[in-house]
PDB file of N, CA and C in Angstrom:
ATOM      1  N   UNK A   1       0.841  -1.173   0.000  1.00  0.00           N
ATOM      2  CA  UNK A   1       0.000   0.000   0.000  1.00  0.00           C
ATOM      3  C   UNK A   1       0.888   1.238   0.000  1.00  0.00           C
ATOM      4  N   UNK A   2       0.834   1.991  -0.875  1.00  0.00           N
ATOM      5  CA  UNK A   2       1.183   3.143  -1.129  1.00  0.00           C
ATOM      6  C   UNK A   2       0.857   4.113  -0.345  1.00  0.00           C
ATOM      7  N   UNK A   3       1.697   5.044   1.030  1.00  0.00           N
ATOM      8  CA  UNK A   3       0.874   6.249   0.596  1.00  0.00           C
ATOM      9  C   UNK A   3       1.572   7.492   0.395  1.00  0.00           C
ATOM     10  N   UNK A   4       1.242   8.710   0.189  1.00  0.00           N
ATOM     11  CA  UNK A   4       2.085   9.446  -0.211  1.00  0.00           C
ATOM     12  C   UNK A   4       0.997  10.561   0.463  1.00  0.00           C
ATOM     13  N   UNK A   5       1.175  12.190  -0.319  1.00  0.00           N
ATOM     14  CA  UNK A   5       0.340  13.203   0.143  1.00  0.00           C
ATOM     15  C   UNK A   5      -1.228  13.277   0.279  1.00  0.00           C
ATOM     16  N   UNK A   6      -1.533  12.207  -0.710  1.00  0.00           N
ATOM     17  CA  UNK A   6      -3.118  11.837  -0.966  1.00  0.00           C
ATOM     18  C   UNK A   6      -3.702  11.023   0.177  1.00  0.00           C
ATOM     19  N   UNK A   7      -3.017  10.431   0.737  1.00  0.00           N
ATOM     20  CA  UNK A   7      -3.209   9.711   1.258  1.00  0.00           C
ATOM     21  C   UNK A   7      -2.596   9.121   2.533  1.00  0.00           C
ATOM     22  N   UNK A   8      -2.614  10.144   3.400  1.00  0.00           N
ATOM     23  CA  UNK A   8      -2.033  10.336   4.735  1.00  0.00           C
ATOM     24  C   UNK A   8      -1.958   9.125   6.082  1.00  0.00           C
ATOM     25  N   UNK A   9      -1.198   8.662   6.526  1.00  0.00           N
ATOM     26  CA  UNK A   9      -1.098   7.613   7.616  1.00  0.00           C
ATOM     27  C   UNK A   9      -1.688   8.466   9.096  1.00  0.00           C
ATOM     28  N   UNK A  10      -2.615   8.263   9.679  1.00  0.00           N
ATOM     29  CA  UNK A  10      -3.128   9.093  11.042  1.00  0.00           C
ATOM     30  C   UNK A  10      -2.257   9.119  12.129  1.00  0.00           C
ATOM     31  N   UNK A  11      -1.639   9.557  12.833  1.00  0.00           N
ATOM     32  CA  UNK A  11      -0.821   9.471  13.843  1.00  0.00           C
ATOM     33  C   UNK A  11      -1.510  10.017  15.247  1.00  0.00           C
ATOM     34  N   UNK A  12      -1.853   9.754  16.091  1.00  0.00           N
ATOM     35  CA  UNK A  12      -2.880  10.320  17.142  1.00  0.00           C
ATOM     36  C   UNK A  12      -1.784  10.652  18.469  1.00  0.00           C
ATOM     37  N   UNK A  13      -1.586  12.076  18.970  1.00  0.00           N
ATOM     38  CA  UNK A  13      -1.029  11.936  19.862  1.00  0.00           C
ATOM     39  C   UNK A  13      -1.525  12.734  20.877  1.00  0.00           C
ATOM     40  N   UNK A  14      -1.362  12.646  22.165  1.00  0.00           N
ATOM     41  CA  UNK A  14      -2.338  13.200  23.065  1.00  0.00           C
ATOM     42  C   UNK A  14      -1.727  14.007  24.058  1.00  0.00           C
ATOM     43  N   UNK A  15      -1.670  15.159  24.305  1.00  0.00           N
ATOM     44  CA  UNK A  15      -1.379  16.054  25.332  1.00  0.00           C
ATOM     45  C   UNK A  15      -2.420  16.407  26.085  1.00  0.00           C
ATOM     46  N   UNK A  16      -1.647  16.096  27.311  1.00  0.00           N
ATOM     47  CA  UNK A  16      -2.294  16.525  28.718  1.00  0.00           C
ATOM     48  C   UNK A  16      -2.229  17.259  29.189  1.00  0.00           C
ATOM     49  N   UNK A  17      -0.784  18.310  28.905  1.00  0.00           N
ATOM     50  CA  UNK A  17      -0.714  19.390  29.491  1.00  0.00           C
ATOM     51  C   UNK A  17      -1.117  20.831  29.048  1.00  0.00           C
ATOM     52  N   UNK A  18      -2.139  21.446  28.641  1.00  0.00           N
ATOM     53  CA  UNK A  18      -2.668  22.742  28.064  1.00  0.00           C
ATOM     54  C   UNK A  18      -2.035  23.533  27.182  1.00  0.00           C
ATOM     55  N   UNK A  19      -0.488  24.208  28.536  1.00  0.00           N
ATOM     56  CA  UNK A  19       0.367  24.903  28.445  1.00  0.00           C
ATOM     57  C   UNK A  19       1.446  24.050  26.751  1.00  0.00           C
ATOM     58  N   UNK A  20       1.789  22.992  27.282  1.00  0.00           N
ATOM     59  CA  UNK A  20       2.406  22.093  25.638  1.00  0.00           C
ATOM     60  C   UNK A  20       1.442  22.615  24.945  1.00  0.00           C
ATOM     61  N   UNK A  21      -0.101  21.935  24.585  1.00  0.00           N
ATOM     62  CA  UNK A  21      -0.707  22.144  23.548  1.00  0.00           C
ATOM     63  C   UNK A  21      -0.782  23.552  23.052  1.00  0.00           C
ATOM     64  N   UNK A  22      -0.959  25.224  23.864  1.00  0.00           N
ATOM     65  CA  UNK A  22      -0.680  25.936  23.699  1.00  0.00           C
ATOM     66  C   UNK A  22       0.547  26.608  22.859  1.00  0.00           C
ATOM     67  N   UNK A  23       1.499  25.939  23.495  1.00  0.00           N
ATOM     68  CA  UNK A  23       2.925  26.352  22.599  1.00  0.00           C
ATOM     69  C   UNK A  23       3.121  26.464  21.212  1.00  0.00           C
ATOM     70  N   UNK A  24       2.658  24.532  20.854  1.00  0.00           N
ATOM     71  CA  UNK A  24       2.881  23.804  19.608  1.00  0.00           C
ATOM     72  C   UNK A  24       2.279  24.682  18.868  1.00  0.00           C
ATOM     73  N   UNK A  25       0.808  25.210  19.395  1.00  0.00           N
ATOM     74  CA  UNK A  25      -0.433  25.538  18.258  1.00  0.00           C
ATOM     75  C   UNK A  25       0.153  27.272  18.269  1.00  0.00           C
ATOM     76  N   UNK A  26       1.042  28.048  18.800  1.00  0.00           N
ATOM     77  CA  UNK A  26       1.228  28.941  18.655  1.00  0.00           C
ATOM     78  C   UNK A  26       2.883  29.252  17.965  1.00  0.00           C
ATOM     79  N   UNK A  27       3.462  28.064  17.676  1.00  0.00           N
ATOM     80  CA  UNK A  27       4.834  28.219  17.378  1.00  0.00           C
ATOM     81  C   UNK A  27       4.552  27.973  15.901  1.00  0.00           C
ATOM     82  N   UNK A  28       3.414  26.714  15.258  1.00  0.00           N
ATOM     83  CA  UNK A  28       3.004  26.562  14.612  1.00  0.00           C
ATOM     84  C   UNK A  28       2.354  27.759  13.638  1.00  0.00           C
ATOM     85  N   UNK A  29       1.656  28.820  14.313  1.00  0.00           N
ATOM     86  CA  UNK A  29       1.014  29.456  13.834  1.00  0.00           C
ATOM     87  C   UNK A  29       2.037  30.708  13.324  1.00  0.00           C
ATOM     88  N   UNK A  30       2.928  30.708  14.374  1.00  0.00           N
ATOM     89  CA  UNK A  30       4.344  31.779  14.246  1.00  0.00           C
ATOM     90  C   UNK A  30       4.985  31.571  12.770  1.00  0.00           C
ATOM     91  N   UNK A  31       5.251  29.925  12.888  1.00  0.00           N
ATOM     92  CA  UNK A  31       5.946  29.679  10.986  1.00  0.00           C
ATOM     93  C   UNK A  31       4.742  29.385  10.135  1.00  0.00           C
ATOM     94  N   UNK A  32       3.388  29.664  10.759  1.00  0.00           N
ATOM     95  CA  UNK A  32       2.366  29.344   9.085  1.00  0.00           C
ATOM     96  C   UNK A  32       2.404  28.207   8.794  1.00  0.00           C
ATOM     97  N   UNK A  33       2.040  27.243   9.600  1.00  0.00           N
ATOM     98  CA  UNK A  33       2.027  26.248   9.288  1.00  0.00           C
ATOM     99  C   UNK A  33       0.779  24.867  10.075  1.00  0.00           C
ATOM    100  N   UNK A  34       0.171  24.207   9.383  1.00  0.00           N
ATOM    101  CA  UNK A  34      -0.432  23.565  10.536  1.00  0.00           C
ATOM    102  C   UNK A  34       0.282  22.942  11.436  1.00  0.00           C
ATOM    103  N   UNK A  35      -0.774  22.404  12.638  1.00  0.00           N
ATOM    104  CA  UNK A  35       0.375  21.878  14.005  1.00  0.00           C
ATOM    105  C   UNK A  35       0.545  20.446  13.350  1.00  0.00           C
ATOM    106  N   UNK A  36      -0.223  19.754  12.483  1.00  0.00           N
ATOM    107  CA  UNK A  36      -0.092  18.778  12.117  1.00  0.00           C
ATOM    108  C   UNK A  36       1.673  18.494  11.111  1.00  0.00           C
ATOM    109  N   UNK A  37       1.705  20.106  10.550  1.00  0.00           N
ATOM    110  CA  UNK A  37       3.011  19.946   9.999  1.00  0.00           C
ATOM    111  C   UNK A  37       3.890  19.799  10.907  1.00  0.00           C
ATOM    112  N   UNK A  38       3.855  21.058  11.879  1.00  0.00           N
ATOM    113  CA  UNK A  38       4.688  21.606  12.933  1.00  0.00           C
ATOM    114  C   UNK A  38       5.231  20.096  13.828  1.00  0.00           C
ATOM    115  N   UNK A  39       4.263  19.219  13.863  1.00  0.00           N
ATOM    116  CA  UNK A  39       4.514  18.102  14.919  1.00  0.00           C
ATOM    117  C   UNK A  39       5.328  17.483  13.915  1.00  0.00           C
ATOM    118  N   UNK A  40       5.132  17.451  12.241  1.00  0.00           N
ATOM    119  CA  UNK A  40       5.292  16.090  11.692  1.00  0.00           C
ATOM    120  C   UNK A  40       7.451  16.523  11.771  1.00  0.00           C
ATOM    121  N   UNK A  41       7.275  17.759  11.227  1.00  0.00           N
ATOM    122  CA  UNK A  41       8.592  18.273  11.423  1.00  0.00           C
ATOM    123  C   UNK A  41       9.465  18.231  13.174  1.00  0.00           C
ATOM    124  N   UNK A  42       8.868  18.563  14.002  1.00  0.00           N
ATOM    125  CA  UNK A  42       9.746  18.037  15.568  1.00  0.00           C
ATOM    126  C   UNK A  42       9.900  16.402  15.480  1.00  0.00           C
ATOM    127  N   UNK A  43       9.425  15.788  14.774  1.00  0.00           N
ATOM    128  CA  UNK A  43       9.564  14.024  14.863  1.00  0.00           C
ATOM    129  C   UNK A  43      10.275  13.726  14.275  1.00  0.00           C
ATOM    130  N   UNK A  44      10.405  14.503  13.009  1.00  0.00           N
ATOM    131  CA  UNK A  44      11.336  14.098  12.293  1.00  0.00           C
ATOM    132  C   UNK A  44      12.864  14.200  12.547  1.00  0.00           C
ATOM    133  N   UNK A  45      12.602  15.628  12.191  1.00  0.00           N
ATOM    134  CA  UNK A  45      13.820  16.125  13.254  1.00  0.00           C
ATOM    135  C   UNK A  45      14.461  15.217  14.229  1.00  0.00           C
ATOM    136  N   UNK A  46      13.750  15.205  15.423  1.00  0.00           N
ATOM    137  CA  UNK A  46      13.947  14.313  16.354  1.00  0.00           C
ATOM    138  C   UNK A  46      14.776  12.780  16.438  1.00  0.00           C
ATOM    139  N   UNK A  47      13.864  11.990  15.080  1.00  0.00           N
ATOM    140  CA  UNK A  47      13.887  10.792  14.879  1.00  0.00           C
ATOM    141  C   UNK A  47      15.462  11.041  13.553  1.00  0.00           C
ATOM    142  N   UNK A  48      16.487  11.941  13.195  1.00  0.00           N
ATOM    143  CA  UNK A  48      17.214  11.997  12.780  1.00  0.00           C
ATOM    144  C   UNK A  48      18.169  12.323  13.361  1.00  0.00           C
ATOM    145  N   UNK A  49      18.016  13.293  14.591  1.00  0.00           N
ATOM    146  CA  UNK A  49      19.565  13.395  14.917  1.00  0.00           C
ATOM    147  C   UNK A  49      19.317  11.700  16.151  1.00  0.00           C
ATOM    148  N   UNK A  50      18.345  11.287  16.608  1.00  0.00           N
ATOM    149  CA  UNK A  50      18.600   9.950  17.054  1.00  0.00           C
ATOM    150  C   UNK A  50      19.527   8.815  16.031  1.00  0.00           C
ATOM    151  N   UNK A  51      19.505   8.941  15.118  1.00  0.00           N
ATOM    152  CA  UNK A  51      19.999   7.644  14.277  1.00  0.00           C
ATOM    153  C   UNK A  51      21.235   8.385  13.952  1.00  0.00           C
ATOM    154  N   UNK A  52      21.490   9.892  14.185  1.00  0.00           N
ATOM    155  CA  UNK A  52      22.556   9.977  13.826  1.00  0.00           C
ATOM    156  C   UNK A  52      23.656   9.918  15.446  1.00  0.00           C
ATOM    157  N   UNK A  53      23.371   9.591  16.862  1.00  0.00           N
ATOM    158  CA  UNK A  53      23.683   9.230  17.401  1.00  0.00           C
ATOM    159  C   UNK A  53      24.198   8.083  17.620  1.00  0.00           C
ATOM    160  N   UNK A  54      23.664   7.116  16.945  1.00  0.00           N
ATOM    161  CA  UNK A  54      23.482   6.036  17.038  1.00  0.00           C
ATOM    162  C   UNK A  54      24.884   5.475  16.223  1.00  0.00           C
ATOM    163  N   UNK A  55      26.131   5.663  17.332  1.00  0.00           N
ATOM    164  CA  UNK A  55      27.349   5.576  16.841  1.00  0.00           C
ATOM    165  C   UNK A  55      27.854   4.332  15.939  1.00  0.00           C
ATOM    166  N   UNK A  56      26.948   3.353  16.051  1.00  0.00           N
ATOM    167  CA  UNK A  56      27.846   2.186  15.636  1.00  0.00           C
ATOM    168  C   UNK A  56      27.309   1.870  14.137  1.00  0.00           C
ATOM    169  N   UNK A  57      26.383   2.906  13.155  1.00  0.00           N
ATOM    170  CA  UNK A  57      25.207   2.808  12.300  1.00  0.00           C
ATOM    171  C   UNK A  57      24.501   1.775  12.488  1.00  0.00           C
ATOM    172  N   UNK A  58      24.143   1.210  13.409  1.00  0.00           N
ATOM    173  CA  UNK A  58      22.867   0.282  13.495  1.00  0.00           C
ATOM    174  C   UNK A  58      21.448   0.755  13.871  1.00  0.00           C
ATOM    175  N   UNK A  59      20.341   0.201  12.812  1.00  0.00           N
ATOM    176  CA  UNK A  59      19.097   1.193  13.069  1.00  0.00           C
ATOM    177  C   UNK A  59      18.710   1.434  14.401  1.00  0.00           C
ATOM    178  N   UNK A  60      17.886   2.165  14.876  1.00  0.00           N
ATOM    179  CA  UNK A  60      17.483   2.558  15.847  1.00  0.00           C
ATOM    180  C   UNK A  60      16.447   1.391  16.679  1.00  0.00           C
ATOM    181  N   UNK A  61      16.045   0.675  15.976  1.00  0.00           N
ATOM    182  CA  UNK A  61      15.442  -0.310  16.040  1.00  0.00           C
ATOM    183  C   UNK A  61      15.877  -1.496  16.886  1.00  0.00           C
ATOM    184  N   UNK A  62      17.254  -1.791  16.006  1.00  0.00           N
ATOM    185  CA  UNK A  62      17.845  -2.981  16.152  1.00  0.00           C
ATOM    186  C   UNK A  62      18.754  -2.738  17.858  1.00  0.00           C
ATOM    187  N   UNK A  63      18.876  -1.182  17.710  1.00  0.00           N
ATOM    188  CA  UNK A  63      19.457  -1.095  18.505  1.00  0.00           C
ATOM    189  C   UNK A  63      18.932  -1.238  20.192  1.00  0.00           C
ATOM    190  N   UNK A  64      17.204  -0.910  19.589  1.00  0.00           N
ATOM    191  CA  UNK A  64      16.461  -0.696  20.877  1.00  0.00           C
ATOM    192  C   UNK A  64      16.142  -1.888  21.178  1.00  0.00           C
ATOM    193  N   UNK A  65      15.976  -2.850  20.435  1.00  0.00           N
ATOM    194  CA  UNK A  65      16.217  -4.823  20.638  1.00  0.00           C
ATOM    195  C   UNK A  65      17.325  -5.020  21.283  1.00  0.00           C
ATOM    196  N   UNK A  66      18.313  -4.870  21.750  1.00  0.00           N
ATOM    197  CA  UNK A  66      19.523  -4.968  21.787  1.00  0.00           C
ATOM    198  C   UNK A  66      19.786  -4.667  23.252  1.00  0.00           C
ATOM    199  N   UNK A  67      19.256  -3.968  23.246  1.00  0.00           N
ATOM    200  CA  UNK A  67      18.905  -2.972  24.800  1.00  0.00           C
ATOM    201  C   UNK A  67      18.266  -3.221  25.833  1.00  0.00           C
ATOM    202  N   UNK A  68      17.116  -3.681  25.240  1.00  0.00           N
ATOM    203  CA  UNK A  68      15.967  -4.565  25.738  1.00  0.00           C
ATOM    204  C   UNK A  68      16.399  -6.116  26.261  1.00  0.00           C
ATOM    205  N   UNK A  69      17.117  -6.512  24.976  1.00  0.00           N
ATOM    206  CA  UNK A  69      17.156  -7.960  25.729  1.00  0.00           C
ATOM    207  C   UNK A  69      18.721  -7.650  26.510  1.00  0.00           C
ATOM    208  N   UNK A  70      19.535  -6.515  26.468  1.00  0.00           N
ATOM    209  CA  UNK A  70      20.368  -6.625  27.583  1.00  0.00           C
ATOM    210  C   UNK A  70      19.730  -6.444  29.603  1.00  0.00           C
ATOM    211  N   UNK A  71      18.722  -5.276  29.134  1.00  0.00           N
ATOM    212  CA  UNK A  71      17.983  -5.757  30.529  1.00  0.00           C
ATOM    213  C   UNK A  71      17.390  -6.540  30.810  1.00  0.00           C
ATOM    214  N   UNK A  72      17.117  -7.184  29.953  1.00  0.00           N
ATOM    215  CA  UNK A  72      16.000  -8.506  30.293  1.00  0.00           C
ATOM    216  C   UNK A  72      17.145  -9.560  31.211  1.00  0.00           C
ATOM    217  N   UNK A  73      17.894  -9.842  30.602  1.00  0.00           N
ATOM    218  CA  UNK A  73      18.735 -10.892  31.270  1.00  0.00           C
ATOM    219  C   UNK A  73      19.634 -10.260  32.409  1.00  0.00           C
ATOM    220  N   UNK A  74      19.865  -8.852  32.375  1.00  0.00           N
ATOM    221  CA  UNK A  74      20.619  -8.408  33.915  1.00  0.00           C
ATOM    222  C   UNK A  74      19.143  -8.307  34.748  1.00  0.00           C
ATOM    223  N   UNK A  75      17.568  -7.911  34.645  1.00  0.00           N
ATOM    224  CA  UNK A  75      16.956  -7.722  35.322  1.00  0.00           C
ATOM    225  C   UNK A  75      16.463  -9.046  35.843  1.00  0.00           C
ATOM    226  N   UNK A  76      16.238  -9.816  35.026  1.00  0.00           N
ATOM    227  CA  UNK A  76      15.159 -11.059  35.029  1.00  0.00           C
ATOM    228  C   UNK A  76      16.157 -12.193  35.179  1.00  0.00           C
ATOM    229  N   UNK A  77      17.795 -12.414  34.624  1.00  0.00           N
ATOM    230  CA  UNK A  77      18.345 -13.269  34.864  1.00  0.00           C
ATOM    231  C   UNK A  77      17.942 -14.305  34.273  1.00  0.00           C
ATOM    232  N   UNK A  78      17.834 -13.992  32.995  1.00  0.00           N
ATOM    233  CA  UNK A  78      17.366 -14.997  32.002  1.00  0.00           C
ATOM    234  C   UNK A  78      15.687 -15.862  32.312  1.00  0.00           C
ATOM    235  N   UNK A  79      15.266 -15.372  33.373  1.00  0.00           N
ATOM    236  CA  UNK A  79      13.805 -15.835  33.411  1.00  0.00           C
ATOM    237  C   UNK A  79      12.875 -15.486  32.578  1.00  0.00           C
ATOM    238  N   UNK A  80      11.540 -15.955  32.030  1.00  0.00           N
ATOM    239  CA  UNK A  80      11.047 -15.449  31.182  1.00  0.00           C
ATOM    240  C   UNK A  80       9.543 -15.627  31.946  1.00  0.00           C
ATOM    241  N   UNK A  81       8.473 -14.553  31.826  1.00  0.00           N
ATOM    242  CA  UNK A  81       7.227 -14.965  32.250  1.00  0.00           C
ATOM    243  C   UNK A  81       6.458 -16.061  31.291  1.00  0.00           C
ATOM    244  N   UNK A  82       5.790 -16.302  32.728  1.00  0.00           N
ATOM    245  CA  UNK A  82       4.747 -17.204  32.679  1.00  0.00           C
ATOM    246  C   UNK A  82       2.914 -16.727  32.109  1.00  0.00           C
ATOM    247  N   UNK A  83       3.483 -15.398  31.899  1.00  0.00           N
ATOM    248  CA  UNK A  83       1.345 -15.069  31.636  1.00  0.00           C
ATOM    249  C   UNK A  83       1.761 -14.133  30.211  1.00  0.00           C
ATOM    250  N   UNK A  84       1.177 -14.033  29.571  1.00  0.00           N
ATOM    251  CA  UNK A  84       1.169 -13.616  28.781  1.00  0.00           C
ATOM    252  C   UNK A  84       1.157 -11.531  28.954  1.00  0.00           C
ATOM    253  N   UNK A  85       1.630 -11.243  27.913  1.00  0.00           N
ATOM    254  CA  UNK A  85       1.509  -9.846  28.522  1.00  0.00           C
ATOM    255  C   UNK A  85       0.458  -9.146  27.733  1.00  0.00           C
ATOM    256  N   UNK A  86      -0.395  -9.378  26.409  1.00  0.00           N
ATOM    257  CA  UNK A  86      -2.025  -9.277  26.297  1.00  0.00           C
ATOM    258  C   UNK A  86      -2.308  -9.621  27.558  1.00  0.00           C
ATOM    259  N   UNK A  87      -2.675 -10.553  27.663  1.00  0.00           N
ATOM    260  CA  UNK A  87      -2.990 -10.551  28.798  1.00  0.00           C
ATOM    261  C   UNK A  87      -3.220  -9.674  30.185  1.00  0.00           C
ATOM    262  N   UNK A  88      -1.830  -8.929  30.704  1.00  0.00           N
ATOM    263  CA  UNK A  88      -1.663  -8.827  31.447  1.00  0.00           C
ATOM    264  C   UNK A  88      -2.182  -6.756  31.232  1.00  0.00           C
ATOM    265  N   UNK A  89      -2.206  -6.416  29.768  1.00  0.00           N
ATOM    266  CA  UNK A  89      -2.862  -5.227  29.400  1.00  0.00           C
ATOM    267  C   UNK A  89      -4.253  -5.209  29.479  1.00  0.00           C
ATOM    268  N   UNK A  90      -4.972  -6.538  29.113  1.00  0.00           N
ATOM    269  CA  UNK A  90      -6.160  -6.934  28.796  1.00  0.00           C
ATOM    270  C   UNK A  90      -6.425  -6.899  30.442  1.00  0.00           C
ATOM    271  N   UNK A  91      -6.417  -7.167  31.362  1.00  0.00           N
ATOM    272  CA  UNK A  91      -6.682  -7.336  32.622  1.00  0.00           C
ATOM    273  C   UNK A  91      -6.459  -5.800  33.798  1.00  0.00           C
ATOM    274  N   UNK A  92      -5.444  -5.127  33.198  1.00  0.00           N
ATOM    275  CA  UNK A  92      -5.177  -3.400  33.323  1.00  0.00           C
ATOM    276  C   UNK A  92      -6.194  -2.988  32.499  1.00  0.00           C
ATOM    277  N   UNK A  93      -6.387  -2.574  31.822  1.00  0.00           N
ATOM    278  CA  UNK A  93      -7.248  -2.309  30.930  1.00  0.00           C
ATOM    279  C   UNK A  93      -9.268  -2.235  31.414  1.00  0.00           C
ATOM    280  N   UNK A  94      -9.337  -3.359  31.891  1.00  0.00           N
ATOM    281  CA  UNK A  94     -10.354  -3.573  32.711  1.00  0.00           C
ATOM    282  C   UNK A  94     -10.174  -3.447  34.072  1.00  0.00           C
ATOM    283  N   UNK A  95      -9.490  -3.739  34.928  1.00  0.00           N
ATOM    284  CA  UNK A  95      -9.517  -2.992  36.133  1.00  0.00           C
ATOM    285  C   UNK A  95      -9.627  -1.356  35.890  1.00  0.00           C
ATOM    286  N   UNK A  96      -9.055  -0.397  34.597  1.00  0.00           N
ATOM    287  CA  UNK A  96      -8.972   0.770  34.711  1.00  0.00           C
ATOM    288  C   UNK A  96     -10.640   1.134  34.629  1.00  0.00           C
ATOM    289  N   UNK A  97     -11.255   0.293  33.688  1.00  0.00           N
ATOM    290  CA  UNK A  97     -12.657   0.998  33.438  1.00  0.00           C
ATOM    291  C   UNK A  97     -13.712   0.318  34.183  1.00  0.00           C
ATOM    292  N   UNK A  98     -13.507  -0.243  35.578  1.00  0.00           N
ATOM    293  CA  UNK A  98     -14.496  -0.238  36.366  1.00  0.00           C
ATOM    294  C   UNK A  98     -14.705   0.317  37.427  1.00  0.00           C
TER     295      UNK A  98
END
């Protein structure tokens, strides 16, 4: 699936704090631009000088796998759970909405 300008991917992100949402929609408005640009440009941004950190050129990805399973085995000591972790959202999830 293709998409390009026609055909936009939704990205939903949610601020809680007023004062943020205030800023964005006024820094935005400062360069003429929607906040939808304004955000798409801080991510980007963002998500480039990260990979250009990322001293050893390995994606950002691979790297955050990497990371992950190094705490897993200093935290957990090579243990692995027993319940599933759907699960364990699926069960948060419903305790939140009763």
């Amino acid at each position: 699936m293709s998409t390009g300008k026609n055909n936009p991917v939704r990205l939903n992100i949610y601020v809680h704090d007023p004062g943020i949402r205030r800023q964005i929609k006024t820094m935005a408005a400062q360069k003429d631009v929607s906040v939808s640009e304004y955000c798409l440009k801080a991510i980007t941004n963002q998500l480039v000088k990260e990979q250009e950190m990322d001293g050893e050129g390995k994606s950002s990805l691979k790297t955050a796998v990497e990371k992950a399973n190094k705490f897993q085995i200093k935290t957990f000591r090579g243990k692995t759970f027993t319940v599933s972790s759907a699960d364990l959202i699926r069960e948060a999830r419903d305790n939140r909405s009763t």
